[in-house]
Protein backbone atom coordinates (compact mmCIF):
# COMPACT_ATOMS: atom_id res chain seq x y z
CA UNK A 1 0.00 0.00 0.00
CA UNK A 2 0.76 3.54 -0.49
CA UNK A 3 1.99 5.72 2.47
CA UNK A 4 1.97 8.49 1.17
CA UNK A 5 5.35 9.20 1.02
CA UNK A 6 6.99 10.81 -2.65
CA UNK A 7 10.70 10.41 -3.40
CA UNK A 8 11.76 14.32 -4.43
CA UNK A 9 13.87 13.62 -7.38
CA UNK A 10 14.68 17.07 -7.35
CA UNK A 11 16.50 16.76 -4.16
CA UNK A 12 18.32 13.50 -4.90
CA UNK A 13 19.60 14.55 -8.06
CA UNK A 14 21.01 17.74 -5.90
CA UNK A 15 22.70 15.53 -3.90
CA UNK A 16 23.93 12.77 -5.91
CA UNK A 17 25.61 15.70 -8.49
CA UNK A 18 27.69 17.37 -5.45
CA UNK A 19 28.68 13.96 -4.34
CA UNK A 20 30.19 12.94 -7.50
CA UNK A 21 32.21 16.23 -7.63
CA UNK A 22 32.77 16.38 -4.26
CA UNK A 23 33.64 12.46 -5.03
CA UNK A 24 36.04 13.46 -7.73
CA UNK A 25 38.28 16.27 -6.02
CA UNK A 26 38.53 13.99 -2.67
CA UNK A 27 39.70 10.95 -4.31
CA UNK A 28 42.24 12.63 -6.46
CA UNK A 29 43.17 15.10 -3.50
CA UNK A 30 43.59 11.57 -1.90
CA UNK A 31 45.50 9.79 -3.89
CA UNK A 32 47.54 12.56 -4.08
CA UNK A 33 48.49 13.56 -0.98
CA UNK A 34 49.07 9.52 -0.62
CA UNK A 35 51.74 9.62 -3.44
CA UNK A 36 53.22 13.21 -2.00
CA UNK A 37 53.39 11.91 1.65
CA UNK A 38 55.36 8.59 0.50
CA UNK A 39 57.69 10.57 -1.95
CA UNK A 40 58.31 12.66 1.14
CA UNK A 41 59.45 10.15 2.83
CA UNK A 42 61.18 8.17 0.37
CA UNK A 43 58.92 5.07 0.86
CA UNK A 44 58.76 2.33 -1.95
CA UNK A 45 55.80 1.41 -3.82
CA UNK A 46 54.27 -0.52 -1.16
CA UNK A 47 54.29 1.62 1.22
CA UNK A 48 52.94 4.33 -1.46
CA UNK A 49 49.78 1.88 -2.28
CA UNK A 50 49.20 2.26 1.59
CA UNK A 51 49.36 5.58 1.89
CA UNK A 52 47.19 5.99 -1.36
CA UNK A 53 44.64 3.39 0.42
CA UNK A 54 44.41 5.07 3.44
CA UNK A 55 44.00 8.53 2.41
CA UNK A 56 41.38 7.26 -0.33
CA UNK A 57 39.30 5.58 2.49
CA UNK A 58 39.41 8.73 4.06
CA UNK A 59 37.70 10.59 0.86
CA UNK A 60 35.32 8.16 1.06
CA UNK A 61 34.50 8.98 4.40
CA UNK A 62 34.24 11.79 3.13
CA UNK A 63 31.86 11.24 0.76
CA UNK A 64 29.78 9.63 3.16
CA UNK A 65 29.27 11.84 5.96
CA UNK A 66 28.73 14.52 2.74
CA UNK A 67 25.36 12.59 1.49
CA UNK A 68 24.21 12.09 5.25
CA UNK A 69 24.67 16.04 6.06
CA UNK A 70 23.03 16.51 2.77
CA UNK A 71 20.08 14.22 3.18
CA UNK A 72 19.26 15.92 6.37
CA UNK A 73 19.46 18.96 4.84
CA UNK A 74 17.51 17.96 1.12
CA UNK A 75 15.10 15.34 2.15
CA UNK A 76 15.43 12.30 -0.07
CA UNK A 77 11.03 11.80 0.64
CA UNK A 78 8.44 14.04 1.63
CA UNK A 79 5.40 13.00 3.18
């Protein structure tokens, strides 16, 4: 049964369009400060694909807590 409830499309395409820019300067920003932080250092490629892993999880963190703040601002339903 119906509740009701409407998904505003407006509102999720609002959302989902800042996250994948958002998306797309964190996880270069990422990987980038991941290959910057292990050239500082002087770290071999190993240690550079952890570095790049870490800070990328990070951006998607990011990412995350982006949509949730957003969500809460642009509700996804109304209703």
């Amino acid at each position: 049964m119906s509740t009701g409830r409407r998904i505003r499309w407006d509102h999720v395409s609002t959302v989902v369009s800042a996250a994948i820019l958002l998306g797309a300067e964190l996880i270069g920003a990422g990987l980038a400060a991941g290959w910057a932080v292990a050239a500082l250092f002087n770290a071999g490629w190993v240690t550079e694909l952890i570095f790049e892993g870490a800070f990328g999880l990070l951006a998607i963190y990011g990412i995350y807590r982006f949509i949730m703040k957003a969500k809460s601002v642009e509700p996804f339903v109304e209703g």
